[in-house]
C-alpha atoms as a PDB file:
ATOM      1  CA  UNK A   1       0.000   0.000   0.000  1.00  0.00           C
ATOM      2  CA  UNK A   2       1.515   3.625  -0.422  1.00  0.00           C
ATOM      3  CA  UNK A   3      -0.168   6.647   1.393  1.00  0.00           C
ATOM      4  CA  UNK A   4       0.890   9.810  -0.024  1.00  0.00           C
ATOM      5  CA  UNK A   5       2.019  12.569   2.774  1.00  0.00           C
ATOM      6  CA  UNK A   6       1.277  16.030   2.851  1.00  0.00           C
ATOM      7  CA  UNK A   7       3.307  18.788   4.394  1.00  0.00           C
ATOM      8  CA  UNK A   8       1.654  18.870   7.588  1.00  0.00           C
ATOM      9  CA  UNK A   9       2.013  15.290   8.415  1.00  0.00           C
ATOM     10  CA  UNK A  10       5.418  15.395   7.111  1.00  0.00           C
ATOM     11  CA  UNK A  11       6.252  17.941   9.982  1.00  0.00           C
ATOM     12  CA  UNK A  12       4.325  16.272  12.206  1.00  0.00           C
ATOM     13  CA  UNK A  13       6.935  13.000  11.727  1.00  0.00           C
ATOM     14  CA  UNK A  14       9.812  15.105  11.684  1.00  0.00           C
ATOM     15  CA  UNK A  15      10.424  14.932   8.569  1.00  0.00           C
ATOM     16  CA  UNK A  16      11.216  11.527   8.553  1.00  0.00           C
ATOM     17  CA  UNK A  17      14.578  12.350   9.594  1.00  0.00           C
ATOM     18  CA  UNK A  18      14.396   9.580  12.164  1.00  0.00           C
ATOM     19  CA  UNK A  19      12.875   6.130  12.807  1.00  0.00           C
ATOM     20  CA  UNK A  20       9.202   6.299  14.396  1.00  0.00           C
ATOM     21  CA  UNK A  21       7.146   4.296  16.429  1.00  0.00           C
ATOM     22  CA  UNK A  22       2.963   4.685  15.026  1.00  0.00           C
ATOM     23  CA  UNK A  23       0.827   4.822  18.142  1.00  0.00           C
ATOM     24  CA  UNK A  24      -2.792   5.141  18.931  1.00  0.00           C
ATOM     25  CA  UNK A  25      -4.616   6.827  20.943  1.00  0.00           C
ATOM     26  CA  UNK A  26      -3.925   4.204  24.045  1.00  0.00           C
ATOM     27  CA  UNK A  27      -0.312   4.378  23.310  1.00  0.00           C
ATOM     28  CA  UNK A  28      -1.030   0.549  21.474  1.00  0.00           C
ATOM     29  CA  UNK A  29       2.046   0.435  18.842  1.00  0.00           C
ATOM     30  CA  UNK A  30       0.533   0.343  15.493  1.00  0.00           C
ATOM     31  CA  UNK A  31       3.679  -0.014  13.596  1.00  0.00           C
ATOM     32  CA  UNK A  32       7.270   1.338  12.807  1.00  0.00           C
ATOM     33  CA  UNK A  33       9.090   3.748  10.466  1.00  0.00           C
ATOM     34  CA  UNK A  34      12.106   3.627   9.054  1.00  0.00           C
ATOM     35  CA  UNK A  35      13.168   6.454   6.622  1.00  0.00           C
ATOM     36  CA  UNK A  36      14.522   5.413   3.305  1.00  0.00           C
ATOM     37  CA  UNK A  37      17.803   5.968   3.733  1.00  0.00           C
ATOM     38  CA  UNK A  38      20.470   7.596   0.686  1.00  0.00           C
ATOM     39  CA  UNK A  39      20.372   4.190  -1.564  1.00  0.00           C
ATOM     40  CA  UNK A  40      23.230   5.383  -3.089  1.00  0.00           C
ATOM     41  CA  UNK A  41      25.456   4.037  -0.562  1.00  0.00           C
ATOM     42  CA  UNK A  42      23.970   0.395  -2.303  1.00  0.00           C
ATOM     43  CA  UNK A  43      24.992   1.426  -5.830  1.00  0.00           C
ATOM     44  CA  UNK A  44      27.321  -1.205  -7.618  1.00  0.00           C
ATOM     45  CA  UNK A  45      26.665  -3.734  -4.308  1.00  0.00           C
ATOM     46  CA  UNK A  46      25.808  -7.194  -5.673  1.00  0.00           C
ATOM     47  CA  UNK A  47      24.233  -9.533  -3.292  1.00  0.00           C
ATOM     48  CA  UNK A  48      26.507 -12.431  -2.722  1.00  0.00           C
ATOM     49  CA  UNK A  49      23.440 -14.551  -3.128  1.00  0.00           C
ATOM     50  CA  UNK A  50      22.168 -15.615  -6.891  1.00  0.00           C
ATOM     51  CA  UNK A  51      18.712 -14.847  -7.739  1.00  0.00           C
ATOM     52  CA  UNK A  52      18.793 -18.668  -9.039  1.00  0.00           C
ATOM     53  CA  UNK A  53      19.309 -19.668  -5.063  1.00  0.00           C
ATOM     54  CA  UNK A  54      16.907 -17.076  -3.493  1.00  0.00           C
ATOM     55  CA  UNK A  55      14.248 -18.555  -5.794  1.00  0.00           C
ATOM     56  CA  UNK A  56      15.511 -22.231  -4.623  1.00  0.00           C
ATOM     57  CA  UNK A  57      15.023 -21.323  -1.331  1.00  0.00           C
ATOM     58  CA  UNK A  58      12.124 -19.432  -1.439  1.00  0.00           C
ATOM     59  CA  UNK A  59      10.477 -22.787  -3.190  1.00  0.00           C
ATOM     60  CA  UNK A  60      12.217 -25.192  -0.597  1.00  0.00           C
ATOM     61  CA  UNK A  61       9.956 -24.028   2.380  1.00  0.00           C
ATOM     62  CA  UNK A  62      10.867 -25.524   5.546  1.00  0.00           C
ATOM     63  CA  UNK A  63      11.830 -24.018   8.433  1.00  0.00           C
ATOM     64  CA  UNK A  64       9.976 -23.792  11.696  1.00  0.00           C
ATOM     65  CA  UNK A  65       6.944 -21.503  13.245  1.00  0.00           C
ATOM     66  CA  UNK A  66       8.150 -18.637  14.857  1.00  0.00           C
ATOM     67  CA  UNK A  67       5.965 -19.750  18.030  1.00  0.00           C
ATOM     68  CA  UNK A  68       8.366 -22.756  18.017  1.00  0.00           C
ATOM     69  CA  UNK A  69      11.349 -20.971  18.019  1.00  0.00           C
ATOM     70  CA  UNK A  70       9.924 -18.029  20.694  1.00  0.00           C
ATOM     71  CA  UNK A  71       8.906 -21.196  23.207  1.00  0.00           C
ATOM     72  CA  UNK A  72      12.354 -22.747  22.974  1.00  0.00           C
ATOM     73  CA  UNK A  73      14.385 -18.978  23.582  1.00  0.00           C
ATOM     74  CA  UNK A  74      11.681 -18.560  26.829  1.00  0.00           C
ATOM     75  CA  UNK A  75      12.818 -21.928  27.799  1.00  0.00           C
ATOM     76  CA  UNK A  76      16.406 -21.119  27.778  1.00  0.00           C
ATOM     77  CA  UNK A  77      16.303 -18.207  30.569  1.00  0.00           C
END
C-alpha cells in the first residue's frame, strides 16, 4: 500500500529524519518507520546470493513456526 504525505504530516513525523514508532490513541504500537535511507550508498553492491538460489530457497519451504522458536528462547532463561 503507499499513502501519499502532505506537508503537515510530514512535519508532524519530523520529517522523517528519524525512525518512528505509530501509536494510537492508548499508546497501542501500530507499527514502525524507518526512513529510506540515501540508496546510493547500495549502488554497484551485488548480493553475494544468486537470484537462481533465493528462488531455490524461497520454493524449498521448511523451516519452523516462529511460536516454536519463541517457546524454545523462553525456555532457555
Amino acid at each position: 500500500m503507499k499513502i501519499t504525505v502532505d506537508d503537515a504530516l510530514r512535519s508532524r513525523l519530523h520529517d522523517f529524519r528519524l525512525p518512528l514508532e505509530l501509536c494510537d490513541e492508548s499508546g497501542k504500537v501500530l507499527g514502525y518507520v524507518t526512513p529510506v535511507v540515501d540508496r546510493s550508498l547500495y549502488e554497484g553492491v551485488d548480493s553475494p546470493v544468486s537470484e537462481e538460489e533465493l528462488d531455490r530457497r524461497s520454493q524449498a519451504g521448511g523451516g519452523r513456526p516462529l511460536a516454536d522458536i519463541l517457546r524454545d528462547l523462553e525456555g532457555q532463561g
